[in-house]
Protein backbone atom coordinates (compact mmCIF):
# COMPACT_ATOMS: atom_id res chain seq x y z
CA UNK A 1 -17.82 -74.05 145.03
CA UNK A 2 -16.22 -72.19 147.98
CA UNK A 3 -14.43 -68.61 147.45
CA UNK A 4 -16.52 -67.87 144.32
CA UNK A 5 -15.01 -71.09 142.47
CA UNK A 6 -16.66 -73.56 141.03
CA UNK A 7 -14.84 -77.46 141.48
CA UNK A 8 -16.37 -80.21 139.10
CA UNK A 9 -15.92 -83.64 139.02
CA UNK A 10 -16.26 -84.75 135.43
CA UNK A 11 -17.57 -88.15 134.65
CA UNK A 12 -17.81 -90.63 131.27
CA UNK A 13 -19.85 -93.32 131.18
CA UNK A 14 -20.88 -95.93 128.70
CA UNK A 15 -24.32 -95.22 127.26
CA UNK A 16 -25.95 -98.22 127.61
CA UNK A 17 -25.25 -99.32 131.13
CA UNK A 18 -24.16 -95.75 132.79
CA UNK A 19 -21.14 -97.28 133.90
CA UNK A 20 -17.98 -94.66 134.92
CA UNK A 21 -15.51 -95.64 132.97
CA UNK A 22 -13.14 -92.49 133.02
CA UNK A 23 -13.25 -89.70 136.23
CA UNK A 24 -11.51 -86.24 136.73
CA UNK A 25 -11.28 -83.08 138.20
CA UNK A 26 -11.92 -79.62 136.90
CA UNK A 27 -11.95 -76.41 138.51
CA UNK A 28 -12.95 -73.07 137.41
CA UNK A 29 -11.60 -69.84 139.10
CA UNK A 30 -13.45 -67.02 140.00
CA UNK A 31 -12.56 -64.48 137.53
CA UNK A 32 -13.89 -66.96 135.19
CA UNK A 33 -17.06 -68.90 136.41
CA UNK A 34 -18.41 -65.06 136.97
CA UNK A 35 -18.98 -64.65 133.49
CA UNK A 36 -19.34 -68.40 132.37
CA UNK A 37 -21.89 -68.85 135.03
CA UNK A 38 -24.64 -65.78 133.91
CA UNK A 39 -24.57 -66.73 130.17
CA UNK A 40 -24.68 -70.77 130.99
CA UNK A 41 -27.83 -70.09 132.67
CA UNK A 42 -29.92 -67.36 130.69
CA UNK A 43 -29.24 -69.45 127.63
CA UNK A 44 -30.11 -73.25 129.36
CA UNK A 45 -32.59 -72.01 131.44
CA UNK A 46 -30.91 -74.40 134.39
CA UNK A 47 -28.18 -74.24 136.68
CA UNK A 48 -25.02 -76.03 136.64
CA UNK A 49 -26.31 -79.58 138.59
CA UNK A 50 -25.04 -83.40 139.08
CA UNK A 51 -25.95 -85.35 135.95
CA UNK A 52 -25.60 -82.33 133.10
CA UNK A 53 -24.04 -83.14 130.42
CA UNK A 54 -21.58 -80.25 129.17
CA UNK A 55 -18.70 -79.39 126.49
CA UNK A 56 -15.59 -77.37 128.37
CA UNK A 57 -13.18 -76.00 127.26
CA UNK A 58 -9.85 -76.63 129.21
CA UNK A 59 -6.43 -76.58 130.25
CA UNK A 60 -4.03 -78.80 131.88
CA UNK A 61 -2.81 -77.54 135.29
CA UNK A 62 -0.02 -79.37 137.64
CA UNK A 63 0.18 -78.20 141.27
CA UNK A 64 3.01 -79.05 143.86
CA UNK A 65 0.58 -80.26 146.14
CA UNK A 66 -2.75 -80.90 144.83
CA UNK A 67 -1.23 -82.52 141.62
CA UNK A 68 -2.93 -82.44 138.03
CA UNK A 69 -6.23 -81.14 137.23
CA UNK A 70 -7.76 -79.71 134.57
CA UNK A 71 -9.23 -75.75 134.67
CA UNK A 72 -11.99 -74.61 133.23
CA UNK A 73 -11.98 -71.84 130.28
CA UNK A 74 -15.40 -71.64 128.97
CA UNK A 75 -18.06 -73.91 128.64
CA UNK A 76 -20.52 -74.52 125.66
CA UNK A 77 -24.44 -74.08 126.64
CA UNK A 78 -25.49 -75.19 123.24
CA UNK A 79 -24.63 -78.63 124.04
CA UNK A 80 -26.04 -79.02 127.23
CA UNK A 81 -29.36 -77.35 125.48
CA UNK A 82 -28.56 -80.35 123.23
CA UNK A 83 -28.76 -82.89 125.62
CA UNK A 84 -31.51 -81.70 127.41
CA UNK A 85 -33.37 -81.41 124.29
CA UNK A 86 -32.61 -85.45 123.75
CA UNK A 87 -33.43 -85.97 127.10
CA UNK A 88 -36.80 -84.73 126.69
CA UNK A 89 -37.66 -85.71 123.45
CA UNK A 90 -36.85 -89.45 124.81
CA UNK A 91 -39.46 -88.81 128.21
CA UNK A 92 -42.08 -87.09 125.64
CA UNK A 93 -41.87 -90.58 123.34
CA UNK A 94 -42.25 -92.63 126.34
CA UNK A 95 -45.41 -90.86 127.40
CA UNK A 96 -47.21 -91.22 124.19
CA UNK A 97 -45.90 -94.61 123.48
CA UNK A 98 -47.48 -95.23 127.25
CA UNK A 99 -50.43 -93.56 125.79
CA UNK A 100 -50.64 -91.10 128.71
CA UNK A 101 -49.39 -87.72 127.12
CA UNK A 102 -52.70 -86.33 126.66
CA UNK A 103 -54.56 -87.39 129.63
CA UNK A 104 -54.46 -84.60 131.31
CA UNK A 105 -55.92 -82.47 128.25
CA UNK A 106 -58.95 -84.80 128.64
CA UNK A 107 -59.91 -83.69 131.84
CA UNK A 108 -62.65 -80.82 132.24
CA UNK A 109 -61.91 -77.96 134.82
CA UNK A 110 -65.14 -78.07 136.86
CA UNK A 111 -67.63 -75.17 136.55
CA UNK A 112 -67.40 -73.72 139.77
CA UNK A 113 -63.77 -75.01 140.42
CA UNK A 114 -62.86 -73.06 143.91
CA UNK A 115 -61.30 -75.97 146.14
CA UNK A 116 -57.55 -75.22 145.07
CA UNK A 117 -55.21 -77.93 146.02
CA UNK A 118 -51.30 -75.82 146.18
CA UNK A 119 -47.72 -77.37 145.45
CA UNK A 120 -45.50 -74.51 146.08
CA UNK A 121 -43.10 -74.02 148.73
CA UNK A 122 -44.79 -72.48 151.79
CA UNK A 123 -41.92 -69.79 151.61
CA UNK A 124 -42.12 -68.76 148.38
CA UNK A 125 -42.71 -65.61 147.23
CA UNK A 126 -44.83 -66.63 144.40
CA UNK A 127 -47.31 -69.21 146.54
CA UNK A 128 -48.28 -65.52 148.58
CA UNK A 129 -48.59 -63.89 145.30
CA UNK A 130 -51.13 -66.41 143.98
CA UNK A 131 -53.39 -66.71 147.32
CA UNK A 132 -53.53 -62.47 147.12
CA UNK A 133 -54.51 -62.93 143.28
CA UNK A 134 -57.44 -65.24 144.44
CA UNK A 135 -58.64 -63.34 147.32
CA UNK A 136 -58.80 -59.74 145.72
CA UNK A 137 -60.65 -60.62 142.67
CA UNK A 138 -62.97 -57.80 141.19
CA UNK A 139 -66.02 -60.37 141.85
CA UNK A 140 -65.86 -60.97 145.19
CA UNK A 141 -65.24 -64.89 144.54
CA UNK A 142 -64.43 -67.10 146.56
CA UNK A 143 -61.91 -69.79 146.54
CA UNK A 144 -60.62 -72.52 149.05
CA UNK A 145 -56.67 -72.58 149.14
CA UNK A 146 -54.69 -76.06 150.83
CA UNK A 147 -50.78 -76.06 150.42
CA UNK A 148 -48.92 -79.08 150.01
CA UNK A 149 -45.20 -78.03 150.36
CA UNK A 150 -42.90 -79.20 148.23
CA UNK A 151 -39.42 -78.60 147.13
CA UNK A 152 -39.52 -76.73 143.84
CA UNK A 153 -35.40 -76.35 143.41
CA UNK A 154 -32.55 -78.69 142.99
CA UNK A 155 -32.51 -81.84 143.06
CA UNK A 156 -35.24 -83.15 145.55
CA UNK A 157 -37.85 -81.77 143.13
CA UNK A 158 -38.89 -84.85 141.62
CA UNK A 159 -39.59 -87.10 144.51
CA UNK A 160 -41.33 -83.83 146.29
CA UNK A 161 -43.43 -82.97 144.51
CA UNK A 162 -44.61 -86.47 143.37
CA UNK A 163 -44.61 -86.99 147.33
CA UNK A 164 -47.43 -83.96 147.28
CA UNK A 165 -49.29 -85.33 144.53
CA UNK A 166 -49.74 -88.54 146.40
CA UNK A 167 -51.02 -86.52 149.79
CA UNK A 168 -53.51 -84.96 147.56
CA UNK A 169 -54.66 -87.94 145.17
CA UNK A 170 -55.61 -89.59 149.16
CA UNK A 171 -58.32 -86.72 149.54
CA UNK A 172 -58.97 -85.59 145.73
CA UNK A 173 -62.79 -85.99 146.50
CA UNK A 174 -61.83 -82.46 148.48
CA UNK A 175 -60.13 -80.66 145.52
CA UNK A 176 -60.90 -79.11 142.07
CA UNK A 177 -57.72 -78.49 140.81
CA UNK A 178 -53.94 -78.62 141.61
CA UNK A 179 -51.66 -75.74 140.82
CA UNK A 180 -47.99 -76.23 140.88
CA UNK A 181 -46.29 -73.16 140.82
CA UNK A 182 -42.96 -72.00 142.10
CA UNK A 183 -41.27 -68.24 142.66
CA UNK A 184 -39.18 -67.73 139.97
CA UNK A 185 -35.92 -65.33 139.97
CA UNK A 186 -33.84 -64.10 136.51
CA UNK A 187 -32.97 -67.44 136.07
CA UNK A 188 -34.52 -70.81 137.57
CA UNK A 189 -33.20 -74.70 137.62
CA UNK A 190 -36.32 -76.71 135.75
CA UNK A 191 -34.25 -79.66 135.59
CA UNK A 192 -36.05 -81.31 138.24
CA UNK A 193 -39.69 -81.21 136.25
CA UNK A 194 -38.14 -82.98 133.30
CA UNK A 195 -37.97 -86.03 134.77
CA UNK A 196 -40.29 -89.72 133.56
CA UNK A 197 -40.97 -89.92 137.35
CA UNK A 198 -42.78 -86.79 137.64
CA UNK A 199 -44.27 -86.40 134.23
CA UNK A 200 -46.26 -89.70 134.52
CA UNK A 201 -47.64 -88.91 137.95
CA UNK A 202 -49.08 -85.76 136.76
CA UNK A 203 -50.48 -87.27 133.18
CA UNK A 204 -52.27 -90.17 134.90
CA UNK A 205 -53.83 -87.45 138.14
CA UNK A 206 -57.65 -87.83 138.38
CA UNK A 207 -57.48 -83.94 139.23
CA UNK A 208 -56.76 -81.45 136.55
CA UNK A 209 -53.05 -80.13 137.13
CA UNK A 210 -52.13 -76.23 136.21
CA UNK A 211 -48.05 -75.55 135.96
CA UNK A 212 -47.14 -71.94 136.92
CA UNK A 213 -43.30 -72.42 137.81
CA UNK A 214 -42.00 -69.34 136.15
CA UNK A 215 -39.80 -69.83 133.88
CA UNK A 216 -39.48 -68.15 130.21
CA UNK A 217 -37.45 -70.18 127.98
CA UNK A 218 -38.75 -73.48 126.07
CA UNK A 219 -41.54 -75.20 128.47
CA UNK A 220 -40.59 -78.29 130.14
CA UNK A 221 -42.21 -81.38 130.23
CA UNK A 222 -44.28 -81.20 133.31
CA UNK A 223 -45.64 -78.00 131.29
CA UNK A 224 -46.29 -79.97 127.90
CA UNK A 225 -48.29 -83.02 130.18
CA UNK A 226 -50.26 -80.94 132.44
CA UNK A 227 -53.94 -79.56 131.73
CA UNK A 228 -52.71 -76.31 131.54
CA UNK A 229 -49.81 -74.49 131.55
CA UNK A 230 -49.29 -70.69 132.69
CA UNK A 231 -45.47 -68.36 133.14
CA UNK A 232 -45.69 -67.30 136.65
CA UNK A 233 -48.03 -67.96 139.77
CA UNK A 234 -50.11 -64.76 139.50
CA UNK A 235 -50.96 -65.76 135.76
CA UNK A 236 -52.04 -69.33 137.52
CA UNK A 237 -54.40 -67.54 139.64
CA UNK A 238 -55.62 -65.05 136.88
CA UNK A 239 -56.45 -68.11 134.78
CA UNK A 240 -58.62 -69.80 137.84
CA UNK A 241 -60.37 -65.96 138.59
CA UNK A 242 -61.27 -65.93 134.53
CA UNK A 243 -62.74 -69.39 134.76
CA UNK A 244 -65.04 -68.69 137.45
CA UNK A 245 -66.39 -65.27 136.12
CA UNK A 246 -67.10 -66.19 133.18
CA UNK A 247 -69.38 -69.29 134.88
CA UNK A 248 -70.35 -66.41 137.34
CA UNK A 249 -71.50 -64.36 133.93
CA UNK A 250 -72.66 -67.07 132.22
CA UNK A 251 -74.88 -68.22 135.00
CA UNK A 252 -76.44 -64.64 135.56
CA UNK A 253 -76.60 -64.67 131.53
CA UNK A 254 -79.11 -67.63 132.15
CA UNK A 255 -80.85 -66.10 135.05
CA UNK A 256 -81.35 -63.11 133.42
CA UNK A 257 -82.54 -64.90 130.31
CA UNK A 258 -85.16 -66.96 132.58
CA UNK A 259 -86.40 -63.62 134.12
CA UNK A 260 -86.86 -62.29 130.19
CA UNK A 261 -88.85 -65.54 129.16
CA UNK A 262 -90.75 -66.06 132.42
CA UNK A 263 -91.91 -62.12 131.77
CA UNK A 264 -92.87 -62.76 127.99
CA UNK A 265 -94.54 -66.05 128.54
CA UNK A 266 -96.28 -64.06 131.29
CA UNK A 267 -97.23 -61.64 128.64
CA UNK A 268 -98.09 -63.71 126.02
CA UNK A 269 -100.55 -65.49 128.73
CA UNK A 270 -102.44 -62.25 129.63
CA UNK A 271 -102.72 -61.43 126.01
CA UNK A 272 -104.43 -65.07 125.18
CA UNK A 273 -106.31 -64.44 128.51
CA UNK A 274 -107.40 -60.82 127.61
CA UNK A 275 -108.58 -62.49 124.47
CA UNK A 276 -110.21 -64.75 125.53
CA UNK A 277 -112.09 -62.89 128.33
CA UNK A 278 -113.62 -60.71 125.34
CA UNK A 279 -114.89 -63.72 123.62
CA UNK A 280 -116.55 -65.48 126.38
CA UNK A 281 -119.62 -63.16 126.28
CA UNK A 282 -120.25 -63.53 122.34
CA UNK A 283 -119.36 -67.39 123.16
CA UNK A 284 -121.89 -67.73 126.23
CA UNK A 285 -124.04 -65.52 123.82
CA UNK A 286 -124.20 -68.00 121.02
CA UNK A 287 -123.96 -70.64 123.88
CA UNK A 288 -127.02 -69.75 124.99
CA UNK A 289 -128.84 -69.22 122.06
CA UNK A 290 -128.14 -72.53 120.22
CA UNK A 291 -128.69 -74.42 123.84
CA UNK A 292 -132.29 -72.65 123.97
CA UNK A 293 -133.36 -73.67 120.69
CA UNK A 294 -132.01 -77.15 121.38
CA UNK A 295 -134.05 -77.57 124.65
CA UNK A 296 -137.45 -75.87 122.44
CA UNK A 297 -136.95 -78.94 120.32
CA UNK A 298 -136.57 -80.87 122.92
CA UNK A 299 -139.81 -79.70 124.55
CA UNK A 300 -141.77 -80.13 121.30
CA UNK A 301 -140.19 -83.96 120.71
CA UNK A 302 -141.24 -84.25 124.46
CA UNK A 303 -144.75 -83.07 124.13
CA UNK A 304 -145.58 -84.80 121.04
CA UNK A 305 -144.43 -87.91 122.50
CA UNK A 306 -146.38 -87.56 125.58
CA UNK A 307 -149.80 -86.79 123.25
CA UNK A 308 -148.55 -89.78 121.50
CA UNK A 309 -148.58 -92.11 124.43
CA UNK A 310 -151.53 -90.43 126.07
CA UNK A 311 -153.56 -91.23 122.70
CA UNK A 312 -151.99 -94.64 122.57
CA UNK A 313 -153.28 -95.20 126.12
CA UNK A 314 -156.77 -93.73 125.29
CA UNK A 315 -157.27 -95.80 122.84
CA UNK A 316 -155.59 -99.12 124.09
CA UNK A 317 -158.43 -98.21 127.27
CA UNK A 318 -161.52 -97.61 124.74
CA UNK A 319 -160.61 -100.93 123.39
CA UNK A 320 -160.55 -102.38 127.11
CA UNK A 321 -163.42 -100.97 127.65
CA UNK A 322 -165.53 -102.23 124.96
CA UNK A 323 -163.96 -105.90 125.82
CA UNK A 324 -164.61 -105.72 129.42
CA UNK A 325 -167.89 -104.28 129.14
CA UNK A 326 -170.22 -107.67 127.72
CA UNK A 327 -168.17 -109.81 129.93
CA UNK A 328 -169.27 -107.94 132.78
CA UNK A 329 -172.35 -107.68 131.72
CA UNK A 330 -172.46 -111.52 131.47
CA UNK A 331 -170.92 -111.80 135.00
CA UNK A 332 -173.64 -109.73 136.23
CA UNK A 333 -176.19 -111.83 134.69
CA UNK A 334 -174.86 -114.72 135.86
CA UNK A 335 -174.28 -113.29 139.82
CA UNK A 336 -177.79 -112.17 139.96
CA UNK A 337 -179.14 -115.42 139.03
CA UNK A 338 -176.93 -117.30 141.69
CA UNK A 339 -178.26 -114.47 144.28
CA UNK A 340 -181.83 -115.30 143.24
CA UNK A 341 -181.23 -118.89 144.11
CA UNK A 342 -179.66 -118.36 147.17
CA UNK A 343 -182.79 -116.01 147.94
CA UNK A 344 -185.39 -118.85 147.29
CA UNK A 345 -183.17 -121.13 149.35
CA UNK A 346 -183.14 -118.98 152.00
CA UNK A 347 -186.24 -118.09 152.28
CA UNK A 348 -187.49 -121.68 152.10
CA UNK A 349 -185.15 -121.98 154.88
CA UNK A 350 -186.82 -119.04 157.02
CA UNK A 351 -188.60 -119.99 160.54
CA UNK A 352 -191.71 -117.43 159.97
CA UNK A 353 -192.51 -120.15 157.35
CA UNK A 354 -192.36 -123.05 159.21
CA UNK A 355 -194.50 -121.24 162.27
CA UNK A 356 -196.78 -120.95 159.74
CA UNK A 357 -197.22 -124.50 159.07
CA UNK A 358 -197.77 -124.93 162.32
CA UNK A 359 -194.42 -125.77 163.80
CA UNK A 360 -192.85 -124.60 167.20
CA UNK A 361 -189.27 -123.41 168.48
CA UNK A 362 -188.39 -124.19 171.64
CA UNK A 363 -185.86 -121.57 173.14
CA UNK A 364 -183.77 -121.65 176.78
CA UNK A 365 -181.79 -118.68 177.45
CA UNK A 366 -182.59 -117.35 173.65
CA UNK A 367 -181.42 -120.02 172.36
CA UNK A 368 -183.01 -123.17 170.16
CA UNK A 369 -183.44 -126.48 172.06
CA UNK A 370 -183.40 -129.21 169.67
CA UNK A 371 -182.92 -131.93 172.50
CA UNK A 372 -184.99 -132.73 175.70
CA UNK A 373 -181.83 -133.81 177.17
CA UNK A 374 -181.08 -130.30 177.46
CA UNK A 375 -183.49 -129.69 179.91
CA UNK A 376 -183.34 -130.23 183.56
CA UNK A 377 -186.02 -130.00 186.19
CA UNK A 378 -186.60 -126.03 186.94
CA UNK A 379 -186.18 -124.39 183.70
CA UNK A 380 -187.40 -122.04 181.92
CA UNK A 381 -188.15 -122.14 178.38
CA UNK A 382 -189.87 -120.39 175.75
CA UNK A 383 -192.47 -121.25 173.35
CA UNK A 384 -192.36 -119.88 170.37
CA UNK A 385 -195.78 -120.50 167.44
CA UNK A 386 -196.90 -118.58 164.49
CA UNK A 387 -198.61 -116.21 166.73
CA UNK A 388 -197.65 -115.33 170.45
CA UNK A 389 -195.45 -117.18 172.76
CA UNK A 390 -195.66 -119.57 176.20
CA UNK A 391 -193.32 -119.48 178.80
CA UNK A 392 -193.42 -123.34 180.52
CA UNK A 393 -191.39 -124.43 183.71
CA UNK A 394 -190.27 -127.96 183.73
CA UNK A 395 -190.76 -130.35 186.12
């Protein structure tokens, strides 16, 4: 409005094809919208915005110039919170007859979720408030902050944010989470997250999506789709701070408990080995003993065994022995026959003999000359008879 007023153009349409079918104008003065204006808004939560639906209360006015209009009295909040109740009890069926309502809820906030993926505007108040929450944690934790700015008031809202969502869905692999969280003042215009649009982006995000846009009347229904929902921006970054101590405690629960069974397993160990180094002297003891009797029976299997085969052998030999002995004895026999024959041969084949019977040897060079074609003219031989020798030249 201009000068504190507040000029409406009022619109029917038919409510199947949202065709105008009756326009007008309505105007309400300053002295009035003051009052109207605070109450309309504390009790709908939204500002007065193109596309409301609302119940005024009027009176005819004819000007001169500007010609009839109507002026505005007072105007009924309860039927706009009416309306937008319809409105968003007809977006919530349509998300569960899509079968999308509760896909965000099925998500799981990572473990260490510290990659924070931001729609707020860059401006705001509350998108400074929720970086400082993160950063001076009592832990010391760290967390990774990107902003996508967004409009979070009037009417651009919708295609906005939606327009952020689809900047961050082309990196999620870089992201944890998304917050969406807005600066709120007494009174804030949620009209634009309680839209079909918007509400079906967020349920069907691979990224779980937290909703701190600051508002304290009945949620809306980017609150009721997303994986969680928190008042104000601080509270957003409160909620992500929680999360990672208690995965910070939890994992130096587990550390801790490692450390506790690593040192009892460590003592139950030394125990079994203090045990056990007491027994191995009584164990090597009786060790010892039953080894030492086993190798004495050993020993006396072994030496019986050897007297065994050493008797066995003796006797196998006297046996041998008394074999052996008359076939030697026959052998012997029959060799010293055989040598006595060969000894009469012999000797009836000795020279001395035949000297005797009066028989010669003729020898050349010491040896026997059994042919006279042996000799030539000029040598020597030897005579040999019985008794005494001749040497002869031949000629």
């Amino acid at each position: 409005g201009y000068g504190g007023h507040c000029y409406m153009e009022l619109i029917e349409k038919e409510e199947r094809s949202s065709t105008p079918i009756a326009k007008a104008h309505a105007a309400c003065w300053r002295n009035r919208w003051i009052s109207i204006r605070p109450q309309f808004e504390q009790v709908t939560g939204q500002r007065l915005h193109a596309g409301m639906k609302v119940l005024l209360k009027v009176h005819a006015q004819f000007h001169e110039n500007y010609g009839f209009s109507w002026i505005v009295d007072d105007i009924d909040p309860n039927y706009t919170m009416g309306d937008m109740a319809r409105k968003r009890q007809e977006i919530i069926r349509t998300l569960k007859e899509e079968g999308v309502f509760d896909l965000q809820k099925e998500l799981a906030l990572p473990m260490f979720c510290q990659r924070i993926a931001v729609v707020s505007s860059a401006t705001a108040a509350g998108y400074g408030d929720f970086c400082n929450q993160l950063a001076g944690n009592d832990y010391g934790l760290q967390f990774k902050t990107g902003l996508f700015a967004a409009t979070m008031q009037g009417e651009g809202v919708e295609q906005s944010v939606i327009a952020a969502l689809n900047r961050i869905d082309a990196e999620y692999e870089d992201w944890d989470c998304v917050v969406i969280i807005r600066g709120g003042g007494a009174t804030s215009d949620l009209s634009g997250f309680d839209t079909l649009a918007l509400a079906e982006n967020v349920a069907n995000f691979p990224l779980p999506i937290i909703t701190g846009i600051g508002h304290e009347r009945d949620e809306s229904v980017l609150d009721m789709i997303s994986f969680r929902k928190v008042k104000t921006p601080t509270a957003a970054a409160a909620f992500l701070v929680q999360h990672l101590t208690d995965v910070y405690v939890r994992v130096m629960e587990a550390q801790e408990t490692i450390v506790q069974n690593v040192k009892h397993r460590l003592q139950v160990e030394k125990m079994r080995l203090d045990r056990l180094n007491k027994s191995i002297p009584v164990q090597f003891s009786l060790v010892k003993t039953r080894q030492g009797a086993y190798i004495d029976r050993l020993m006396n299997r072994l030496s019986q065994q050897v007297l065994s085969k050493v008797a066995d052998a003796q006797r196998k030999l006297e046996i041998l022995s008394q074999n052996v002995q008359p076939v030697l004895e026959r052998k012997m026999m029959s060799e010293s026959h055989r040598l006595q024959m060969l000894e009469q041969r012999i000797r009836s084949q000795d020279p001395e003999l035949l000297l005797k019977r009066g028989y010669s040897i003729t020898l050349k060079n010491g040896k026997s000359i059994r042919s006279a074609s042996l000799l030539t003219s000029g040598d020597v031989i030897i005579t040999r008879f019985a008794e005494g020798t001749v040497k002869s030249k031949v000629e």
